[in-house]
Every structure is written in structure tokens, then in C-alpha cells.
N, C-alpha and C. Protein backbone atom coordinates (compact mmCIF):
# COMPACT_ATOMS: atom_id res chain seq x y z
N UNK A 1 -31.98 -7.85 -5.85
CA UNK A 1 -30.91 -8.79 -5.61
C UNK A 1 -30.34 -8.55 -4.21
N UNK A 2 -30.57 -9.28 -3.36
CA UNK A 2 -29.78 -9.75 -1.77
C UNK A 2 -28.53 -9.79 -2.04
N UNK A 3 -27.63 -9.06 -1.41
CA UNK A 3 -26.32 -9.44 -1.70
C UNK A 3 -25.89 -9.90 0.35
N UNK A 4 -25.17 -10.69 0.15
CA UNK A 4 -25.07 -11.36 1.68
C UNK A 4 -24.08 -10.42 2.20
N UNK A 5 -23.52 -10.75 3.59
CA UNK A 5 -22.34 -10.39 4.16
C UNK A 5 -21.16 -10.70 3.64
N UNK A 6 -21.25 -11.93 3.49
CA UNK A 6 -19.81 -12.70 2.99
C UNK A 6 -19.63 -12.18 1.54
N UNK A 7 -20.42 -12.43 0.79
CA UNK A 7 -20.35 -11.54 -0.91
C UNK A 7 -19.43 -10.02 -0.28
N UNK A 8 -20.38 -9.37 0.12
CA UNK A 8 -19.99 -7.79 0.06
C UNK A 8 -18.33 -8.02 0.86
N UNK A 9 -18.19 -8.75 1.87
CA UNK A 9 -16.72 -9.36 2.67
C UNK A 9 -15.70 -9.58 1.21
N UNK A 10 -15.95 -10.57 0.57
CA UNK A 10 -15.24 -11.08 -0.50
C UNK A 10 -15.10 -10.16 -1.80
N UNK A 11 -15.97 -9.59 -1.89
CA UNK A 11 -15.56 -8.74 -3.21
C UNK A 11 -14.56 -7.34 -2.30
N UNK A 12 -14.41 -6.65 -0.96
CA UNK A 12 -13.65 -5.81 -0.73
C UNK A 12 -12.52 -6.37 -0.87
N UNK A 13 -12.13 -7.76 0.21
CA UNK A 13 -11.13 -8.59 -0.19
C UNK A 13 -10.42 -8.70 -1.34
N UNK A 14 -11.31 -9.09 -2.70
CA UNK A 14 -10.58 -8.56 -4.19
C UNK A 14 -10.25 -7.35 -4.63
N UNK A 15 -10.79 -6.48 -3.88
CA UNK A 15 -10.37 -4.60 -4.24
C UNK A 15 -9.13 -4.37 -3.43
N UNK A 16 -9.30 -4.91 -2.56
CA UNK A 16 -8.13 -4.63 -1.31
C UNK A 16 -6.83 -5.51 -2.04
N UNK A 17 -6.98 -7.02 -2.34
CA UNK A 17 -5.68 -6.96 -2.76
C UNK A 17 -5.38 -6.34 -4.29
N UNK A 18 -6.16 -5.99 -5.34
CA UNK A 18 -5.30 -5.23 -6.14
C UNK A 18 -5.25 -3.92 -5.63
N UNK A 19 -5.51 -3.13 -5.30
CA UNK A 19 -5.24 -2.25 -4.24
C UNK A 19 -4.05 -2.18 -4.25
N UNK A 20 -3.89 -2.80 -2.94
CA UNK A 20 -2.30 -3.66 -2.45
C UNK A 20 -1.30 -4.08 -3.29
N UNK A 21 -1.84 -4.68 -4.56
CA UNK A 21 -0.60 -5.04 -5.70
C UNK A 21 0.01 -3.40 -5.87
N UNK A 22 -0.95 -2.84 -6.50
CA UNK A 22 -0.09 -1.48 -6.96
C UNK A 22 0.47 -0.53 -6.08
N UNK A 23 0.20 -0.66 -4.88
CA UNK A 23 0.57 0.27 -3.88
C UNK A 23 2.02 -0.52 -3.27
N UNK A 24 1.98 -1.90 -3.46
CA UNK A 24 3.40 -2.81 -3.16
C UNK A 24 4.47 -2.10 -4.47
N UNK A 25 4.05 -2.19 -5.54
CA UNK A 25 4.69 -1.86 -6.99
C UNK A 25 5.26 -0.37 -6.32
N UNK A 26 4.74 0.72 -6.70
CA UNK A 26 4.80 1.80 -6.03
C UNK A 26 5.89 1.95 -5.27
N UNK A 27 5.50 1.38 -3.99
CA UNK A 27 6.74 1.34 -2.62
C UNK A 27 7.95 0.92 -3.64
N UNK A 28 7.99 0.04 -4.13
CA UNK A 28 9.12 -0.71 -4.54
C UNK A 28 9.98 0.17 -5.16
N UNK A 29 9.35 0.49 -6.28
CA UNK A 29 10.43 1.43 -6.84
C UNK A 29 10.46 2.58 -6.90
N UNK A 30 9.66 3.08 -5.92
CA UNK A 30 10.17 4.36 -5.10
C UNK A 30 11.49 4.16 -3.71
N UNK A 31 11.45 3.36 -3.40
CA UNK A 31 12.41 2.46 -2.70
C UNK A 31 13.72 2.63 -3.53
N UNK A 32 13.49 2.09 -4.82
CA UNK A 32 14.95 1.88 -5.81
C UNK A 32 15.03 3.10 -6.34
N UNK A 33 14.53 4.48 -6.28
CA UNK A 33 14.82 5.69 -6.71
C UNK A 33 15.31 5.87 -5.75
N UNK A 34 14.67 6.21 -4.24
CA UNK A 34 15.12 6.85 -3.27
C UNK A 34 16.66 6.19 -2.68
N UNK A 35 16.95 5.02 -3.39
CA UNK A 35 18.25 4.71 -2.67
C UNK A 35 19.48 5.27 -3.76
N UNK A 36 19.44 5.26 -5.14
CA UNK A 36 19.58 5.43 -5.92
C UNK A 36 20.44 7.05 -6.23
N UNK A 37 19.17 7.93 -5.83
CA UNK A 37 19.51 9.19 -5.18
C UNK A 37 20.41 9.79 -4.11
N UNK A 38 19.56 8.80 -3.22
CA UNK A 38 20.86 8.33 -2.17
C UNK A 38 22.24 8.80 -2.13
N UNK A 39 22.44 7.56 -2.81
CA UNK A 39 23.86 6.56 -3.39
C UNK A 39 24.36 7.99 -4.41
N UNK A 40 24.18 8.79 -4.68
CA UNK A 40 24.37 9.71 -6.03
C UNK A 40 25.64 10.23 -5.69
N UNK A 41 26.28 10.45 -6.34
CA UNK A 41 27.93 11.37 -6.22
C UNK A 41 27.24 12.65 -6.75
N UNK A 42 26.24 13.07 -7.21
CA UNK A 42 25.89 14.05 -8.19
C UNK A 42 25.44 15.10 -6.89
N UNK A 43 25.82 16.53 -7.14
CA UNK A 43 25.93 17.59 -6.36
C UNK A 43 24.47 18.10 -6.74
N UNK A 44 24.00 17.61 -8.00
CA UNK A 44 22.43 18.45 -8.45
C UNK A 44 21.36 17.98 -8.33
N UNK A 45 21.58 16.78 -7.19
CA UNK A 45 20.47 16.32 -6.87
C UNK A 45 20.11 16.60 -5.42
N UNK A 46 18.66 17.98 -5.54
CA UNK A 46 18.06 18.77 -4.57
C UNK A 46 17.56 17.57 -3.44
N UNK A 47 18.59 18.22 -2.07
CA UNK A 47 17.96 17.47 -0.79
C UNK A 47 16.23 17.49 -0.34
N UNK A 48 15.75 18.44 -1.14
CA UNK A 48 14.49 18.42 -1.15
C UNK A 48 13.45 17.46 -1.56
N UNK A 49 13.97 17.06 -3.00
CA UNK A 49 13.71 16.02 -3.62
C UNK A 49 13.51 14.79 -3.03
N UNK A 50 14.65 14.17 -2.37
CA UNK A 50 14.48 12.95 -1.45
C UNK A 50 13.51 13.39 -0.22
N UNK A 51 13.46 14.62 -0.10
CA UNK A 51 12.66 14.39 1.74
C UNK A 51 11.18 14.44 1.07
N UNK A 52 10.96 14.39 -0.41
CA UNK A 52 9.58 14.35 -0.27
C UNK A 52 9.35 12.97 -1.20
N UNK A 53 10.25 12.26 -1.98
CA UNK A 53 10.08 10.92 -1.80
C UNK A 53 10.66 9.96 -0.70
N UNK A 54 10.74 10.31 0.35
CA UNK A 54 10.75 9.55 1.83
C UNK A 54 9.84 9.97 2.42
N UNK A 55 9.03 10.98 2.09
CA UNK A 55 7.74 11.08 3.12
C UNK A 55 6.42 9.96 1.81
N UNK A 56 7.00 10.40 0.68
CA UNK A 56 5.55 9.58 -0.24
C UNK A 56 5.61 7.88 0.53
N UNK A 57 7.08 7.34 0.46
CA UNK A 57 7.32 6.07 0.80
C UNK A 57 6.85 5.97 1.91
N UNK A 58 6.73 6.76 2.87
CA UNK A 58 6.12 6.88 4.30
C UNK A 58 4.55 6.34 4.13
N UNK A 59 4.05 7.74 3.21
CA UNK A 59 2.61 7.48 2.84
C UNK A 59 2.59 6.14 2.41
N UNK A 60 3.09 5.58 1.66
CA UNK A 60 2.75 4.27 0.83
C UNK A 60 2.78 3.19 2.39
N UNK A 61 3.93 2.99 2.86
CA UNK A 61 3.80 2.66 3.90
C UNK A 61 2.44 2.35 5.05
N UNK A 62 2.21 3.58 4.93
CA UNK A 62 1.19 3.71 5.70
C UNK A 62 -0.03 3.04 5.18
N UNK A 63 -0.07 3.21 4.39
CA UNK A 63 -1.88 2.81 3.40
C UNK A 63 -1.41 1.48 3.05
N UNK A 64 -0.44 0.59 3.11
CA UNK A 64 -0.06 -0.85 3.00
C UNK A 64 -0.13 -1.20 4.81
N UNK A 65 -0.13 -0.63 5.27
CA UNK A 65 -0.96 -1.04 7.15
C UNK A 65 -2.23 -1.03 7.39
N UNK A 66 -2.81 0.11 6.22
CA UNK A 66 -4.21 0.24 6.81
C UNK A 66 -4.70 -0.72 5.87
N UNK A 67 -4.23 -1.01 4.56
CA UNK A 67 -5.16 -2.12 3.66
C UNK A 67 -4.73 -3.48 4.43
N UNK A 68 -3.95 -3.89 5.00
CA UNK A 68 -3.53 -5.21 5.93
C UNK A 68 -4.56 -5.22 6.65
N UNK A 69 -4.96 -3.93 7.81
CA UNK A 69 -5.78 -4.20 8.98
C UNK A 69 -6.93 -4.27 8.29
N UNK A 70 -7.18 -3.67 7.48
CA UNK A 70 -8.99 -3.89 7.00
C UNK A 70 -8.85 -5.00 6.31
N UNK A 71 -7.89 -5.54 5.43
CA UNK A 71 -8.04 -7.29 5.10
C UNK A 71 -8.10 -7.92 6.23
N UNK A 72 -7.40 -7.66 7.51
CA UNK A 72 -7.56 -8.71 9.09
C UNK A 72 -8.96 -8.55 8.95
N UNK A 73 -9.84 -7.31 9.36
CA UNK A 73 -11.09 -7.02 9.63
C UNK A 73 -11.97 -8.24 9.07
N UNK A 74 -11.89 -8.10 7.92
CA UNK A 74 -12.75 -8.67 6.37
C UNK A 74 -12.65 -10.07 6.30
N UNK A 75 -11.23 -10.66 7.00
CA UNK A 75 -10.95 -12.05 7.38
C UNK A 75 -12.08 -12.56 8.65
N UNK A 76 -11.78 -11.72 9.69
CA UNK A 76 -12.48 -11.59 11.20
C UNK A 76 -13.90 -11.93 10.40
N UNK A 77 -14.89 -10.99 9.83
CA UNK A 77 -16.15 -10.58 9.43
C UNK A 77 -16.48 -12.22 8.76
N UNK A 78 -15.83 -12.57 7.54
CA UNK A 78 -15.95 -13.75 6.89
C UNK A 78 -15.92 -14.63 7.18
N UNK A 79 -15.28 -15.23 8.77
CA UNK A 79 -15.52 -16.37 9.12
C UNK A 79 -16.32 -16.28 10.16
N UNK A 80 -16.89 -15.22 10.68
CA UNK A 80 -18.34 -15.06 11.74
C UNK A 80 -19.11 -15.20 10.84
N UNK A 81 -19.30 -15.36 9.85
CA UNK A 81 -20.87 -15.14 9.08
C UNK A 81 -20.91 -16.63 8.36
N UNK A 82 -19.52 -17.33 8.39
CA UNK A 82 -19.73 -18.73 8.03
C UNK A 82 -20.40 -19.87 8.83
């Protein structure tokens, strides 16, 4: 079985955006913890705690830039081969 350019283009495209769904989910409500925490009057919540869900949100961040640029890529690729 030949599988083309555009096939192998289009099926990353579908990995990439659920991918992307759960890694959007993720950010989100790590977002609504980390403000949450924040916002806390509570003395027992370790400053440690937040600096390492603001670096995960970082990470998430990050890997929601790199799945964007490789969907640009995969966009680029899919309409040269049309």
C-alpha cells in the first residue's frame, strides 16, 4: 500500500490537533489552579508548589507553539503537493 504525501500530511494534522485538544485542556486548568493558589489567604500553601506549576504551564505553553509550527509546516507541505 502507497501511502502519498498528503495522506501521511493529513493524518499528522489529525494527531496534532487532538494532541492540541488535551494539551489546551491541561493549560486551562492548570491556569485555574495556579491562580487559585495564587489568590489563597492560606499560609500552607508551599511557594514551591506554584513555581513548579508555573514552570509545567510554561512547558504546556511551549509544546502548544511547537504543535502550531508543525501544523504551519503540514499546512505549507499540503498545499505544495496539491
Amino acid at each position: 500500500m502507497d501511502t502519498t504525501v498528503e495522506e501521511l500530511a493529513l493524518g499528522e494534522r489529525k494527531f496534532l490537533h487532538e494532541l492540541s485538544n488535551h494539551i489546551v485542556v491541561a493549560q486551562g486548568m492548570g491556569a485555574v489552579a495556579l491562580r487559585t493558589l495564587q489568590s489563597s489567604e492560606d499560609d500552607k500553601v508551599d511557594p514551591k508548589v506554584i513555581e513548579k506549576l508555573e514552570k509545567s504551564l510554561n512547558a504546556m505553553n511551549k509544546m502548544i507553539s511547537v504543535v502550531k509550527e508543525r501544523r504551519k509546516n503540514l499546512h505549507s507541505i499540503s498545499k505544495k503537493t496539491i
